[in-house]
N, C-alpha and C. Protein backbone atom coordinates (compact mmCIF):
# COMPACT_ATOMS: atom_id res chain seq x y z
N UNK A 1 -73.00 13.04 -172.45
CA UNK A 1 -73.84 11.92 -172.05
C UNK A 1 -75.28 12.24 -172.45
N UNK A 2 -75.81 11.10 -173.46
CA UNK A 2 -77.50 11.51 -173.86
C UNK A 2 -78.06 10.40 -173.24
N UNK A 3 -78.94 10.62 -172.17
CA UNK A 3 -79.83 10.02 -171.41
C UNK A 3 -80.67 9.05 -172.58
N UNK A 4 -80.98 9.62 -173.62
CA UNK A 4 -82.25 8.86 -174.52
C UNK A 4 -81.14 7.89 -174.93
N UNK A 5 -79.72 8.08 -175.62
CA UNK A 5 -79.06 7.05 -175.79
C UNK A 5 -78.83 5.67 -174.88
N UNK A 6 -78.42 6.26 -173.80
CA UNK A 6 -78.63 5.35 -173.06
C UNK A 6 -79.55 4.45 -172.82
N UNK A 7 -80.88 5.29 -172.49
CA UNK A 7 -82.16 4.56 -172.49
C UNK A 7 -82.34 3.22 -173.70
N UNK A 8 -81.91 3.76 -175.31
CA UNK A 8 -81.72 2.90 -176.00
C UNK A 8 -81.19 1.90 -175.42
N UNK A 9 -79.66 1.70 -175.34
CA UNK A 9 -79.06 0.76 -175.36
C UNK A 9 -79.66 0.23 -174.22
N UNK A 10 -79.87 0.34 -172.78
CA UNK A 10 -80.60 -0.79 -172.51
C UNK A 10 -81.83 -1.34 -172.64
N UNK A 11 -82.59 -0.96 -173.36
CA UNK A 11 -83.59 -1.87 -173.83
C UNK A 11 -83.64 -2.16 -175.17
N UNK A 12 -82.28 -2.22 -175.44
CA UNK A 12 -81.99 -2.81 -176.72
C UNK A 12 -81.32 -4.21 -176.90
N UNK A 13 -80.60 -3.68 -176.13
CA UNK A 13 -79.42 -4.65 -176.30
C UNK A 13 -78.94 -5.34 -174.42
N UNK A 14 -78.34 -7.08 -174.20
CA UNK A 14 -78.06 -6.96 -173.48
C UNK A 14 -76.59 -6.77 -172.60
N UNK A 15 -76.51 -7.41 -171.66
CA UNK A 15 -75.54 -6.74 -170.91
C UNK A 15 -74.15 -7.72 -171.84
N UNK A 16 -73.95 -8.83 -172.10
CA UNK A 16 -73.44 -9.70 -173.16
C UNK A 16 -72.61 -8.58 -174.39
N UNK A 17 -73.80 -8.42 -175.24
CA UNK A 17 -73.88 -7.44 -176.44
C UNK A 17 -73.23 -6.18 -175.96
N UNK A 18 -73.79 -5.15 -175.07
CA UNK A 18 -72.78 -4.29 -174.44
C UNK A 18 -71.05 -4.53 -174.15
N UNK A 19 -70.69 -5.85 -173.72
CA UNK A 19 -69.59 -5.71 -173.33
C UNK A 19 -68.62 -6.07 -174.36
N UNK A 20 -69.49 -6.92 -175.90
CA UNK A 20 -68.56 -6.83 -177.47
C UNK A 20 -68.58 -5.90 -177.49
N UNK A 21 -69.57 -4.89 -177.69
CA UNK A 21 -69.14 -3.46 -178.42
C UNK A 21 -68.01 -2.71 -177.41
N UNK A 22 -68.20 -3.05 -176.19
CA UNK A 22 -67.18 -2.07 -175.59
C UNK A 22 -65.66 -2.46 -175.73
N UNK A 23 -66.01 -3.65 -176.06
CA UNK A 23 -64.59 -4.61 -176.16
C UNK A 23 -63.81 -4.34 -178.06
N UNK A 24 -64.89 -4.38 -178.88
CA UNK A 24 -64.65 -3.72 -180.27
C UNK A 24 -64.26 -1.98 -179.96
N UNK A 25 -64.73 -1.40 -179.32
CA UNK A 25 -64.39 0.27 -179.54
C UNK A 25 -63.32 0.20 -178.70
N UNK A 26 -62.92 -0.35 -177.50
CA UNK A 26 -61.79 -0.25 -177.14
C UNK A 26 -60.32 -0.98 -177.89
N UNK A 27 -60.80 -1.87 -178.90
CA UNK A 27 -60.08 -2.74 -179.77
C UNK A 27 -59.72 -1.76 -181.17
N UNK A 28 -60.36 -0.63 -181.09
CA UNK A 28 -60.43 -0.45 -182.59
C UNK A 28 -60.67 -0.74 -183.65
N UNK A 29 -61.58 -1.57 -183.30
CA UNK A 29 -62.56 -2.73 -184.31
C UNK A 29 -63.62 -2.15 -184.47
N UNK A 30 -64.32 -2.29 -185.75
CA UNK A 30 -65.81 -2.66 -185.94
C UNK A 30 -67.34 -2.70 -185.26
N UNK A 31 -67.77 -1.98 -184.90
CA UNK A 31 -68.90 -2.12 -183.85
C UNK A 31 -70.05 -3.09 -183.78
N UNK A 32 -70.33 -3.74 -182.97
CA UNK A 32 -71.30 -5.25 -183.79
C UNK A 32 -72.94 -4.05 -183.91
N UNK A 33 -72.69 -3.04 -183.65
CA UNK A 33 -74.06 -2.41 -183.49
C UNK A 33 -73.65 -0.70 -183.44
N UNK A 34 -74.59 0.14 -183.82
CA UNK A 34 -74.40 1.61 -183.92
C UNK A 34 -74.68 2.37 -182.58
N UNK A 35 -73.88 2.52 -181.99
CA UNK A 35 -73.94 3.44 -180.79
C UNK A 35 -73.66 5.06 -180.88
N UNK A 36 -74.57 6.04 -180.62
CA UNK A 36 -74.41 7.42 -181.06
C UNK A 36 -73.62 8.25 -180.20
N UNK A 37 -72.84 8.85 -180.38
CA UNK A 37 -72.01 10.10 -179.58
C UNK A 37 -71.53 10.79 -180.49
N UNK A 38 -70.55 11.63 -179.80
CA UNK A 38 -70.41 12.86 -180.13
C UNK A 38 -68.86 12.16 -180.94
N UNK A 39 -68.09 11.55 -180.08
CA UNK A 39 -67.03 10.72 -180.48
C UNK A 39 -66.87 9.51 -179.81
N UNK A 40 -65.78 8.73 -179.53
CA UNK A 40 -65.67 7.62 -179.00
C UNK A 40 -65.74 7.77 -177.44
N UNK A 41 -65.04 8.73 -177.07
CA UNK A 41 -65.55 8.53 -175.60
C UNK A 41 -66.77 8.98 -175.19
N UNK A 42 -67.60 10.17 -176.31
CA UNK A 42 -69.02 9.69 -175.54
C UNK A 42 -69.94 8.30 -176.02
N UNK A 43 -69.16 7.65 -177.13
CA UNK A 43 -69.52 6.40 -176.40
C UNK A 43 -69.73 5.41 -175.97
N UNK A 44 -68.35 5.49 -175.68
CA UNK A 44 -68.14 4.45 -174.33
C UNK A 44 -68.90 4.62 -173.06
N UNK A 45 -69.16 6.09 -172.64
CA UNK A 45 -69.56 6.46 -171.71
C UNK A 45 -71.00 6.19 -171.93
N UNK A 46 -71.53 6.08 -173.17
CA UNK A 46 -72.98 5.22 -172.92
C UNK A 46 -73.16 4.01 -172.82
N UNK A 47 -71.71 3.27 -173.53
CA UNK A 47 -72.17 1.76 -173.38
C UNK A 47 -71.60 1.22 -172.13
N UNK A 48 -70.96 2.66 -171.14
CA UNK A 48 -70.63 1.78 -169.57
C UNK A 48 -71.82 1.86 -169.33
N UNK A 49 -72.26 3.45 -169.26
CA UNK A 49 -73.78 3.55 -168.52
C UNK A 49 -74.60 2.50 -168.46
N UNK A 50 -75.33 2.37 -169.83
CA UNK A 50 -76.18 1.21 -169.89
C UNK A 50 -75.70 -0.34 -169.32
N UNK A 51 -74.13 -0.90 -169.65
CA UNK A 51 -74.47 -1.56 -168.68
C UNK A 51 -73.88 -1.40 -167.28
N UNK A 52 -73.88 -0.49 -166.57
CA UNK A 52 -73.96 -0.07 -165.11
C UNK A 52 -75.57 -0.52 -164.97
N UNK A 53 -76.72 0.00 -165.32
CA UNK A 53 -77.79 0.26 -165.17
C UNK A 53 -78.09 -1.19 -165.29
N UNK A 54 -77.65 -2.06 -166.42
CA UNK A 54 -78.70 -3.09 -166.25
C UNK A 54 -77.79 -4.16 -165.40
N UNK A 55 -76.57 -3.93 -164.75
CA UNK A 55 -76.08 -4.49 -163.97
C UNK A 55 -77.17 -4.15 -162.19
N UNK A 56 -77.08 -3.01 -162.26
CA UNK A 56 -78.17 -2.52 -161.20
C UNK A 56 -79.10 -3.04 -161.16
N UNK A 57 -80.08 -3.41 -162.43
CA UNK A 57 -81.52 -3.53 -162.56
C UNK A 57 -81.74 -5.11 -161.79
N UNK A 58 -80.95 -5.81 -162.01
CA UNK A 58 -80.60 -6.92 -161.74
C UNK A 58 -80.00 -7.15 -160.68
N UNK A 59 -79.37 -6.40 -160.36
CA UNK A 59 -78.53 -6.86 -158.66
C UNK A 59 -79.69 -6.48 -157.70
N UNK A 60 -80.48 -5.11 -157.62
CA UNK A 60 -81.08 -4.98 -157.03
C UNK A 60 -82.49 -4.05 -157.27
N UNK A 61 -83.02 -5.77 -158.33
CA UNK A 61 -84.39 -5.40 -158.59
C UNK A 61 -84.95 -4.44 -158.90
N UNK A 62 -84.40 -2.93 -159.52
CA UNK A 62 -84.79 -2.14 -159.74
C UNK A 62 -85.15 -1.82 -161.25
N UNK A 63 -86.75 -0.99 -161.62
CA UNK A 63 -86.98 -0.44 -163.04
C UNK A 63 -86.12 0.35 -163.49
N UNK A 64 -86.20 0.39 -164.50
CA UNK A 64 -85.02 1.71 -165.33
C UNK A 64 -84.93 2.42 -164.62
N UNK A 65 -85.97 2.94 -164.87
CA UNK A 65 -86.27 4.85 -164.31
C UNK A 65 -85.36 5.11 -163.30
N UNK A 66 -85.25 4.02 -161.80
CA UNK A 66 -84.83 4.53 -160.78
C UNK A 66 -83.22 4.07 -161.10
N UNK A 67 -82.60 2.98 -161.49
CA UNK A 67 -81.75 2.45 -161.47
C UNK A 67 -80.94 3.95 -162.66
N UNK A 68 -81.69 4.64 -163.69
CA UNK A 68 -81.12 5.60 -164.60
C UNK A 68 -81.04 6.99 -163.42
N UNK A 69 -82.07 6.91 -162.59
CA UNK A 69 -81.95 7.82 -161.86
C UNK A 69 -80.54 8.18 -160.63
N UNK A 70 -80.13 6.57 -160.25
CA UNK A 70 -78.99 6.50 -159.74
C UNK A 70 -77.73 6.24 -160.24
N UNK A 71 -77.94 6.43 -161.49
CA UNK A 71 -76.61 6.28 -162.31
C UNK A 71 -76.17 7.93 -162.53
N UNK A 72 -77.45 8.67 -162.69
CA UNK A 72 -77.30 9.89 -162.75
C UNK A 72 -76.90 10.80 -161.45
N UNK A 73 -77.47 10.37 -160.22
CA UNK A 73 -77.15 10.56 -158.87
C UNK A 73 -75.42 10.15 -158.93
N UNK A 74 -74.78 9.48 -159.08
CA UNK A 74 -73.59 8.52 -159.10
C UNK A 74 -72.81 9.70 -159.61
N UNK A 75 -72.81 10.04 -161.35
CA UNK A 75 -72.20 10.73 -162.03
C UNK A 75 -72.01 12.57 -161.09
N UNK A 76 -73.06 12.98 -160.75
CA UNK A 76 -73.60 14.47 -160.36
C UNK A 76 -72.50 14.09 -159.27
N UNK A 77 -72.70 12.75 -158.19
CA UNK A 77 -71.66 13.15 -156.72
C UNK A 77 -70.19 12.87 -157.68
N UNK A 78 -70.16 12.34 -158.64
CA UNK A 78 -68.47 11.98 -159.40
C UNK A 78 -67.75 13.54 -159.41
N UNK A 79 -68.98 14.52 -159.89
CA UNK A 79 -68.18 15.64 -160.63
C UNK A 79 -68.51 17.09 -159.97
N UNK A 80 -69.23 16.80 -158.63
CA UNK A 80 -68.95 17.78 -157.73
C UNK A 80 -68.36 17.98 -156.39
């Protein structure tokens, strides 16, 4: 998981655009846009992130920063 990737995709692209590409990489299709990882599941795991985050930003009013901050809080309680 690259935080700066992430950061990209949401202020790139929106939550719409996120869910073709996730819908193309899980299709084995074509990507409407270049998303960077290591392989496919890292990323997917950026284009959930980002839109987790801007699902957040929006449900409850929050800037990146904190809404990236609790996505990261989220993941840390997932895997300890």
């Amino acid at each position: 998981m690259k935080i700066p990737e992430i950061k990209r995709l949401v202020t790139t692209y929106t939550l719409d655009a996120l869910e073709k590409a996730e819908l193309a990489l899980i299709q084995e299709e074509a990507m409407p846009f270049e998303v960077h990882g290591e392989d496919d599941g890292e990323v997917l795991t950026h284009i959930l992130a980002a839109k987790w985050i801007l699902e957040d930003m929006e449900s409850n009013g929050r800037e990146l920063k904190e809404s990236l901050r609790a996505y990261s809080q989220k993941v840390r309680n997932s895997i300890s």
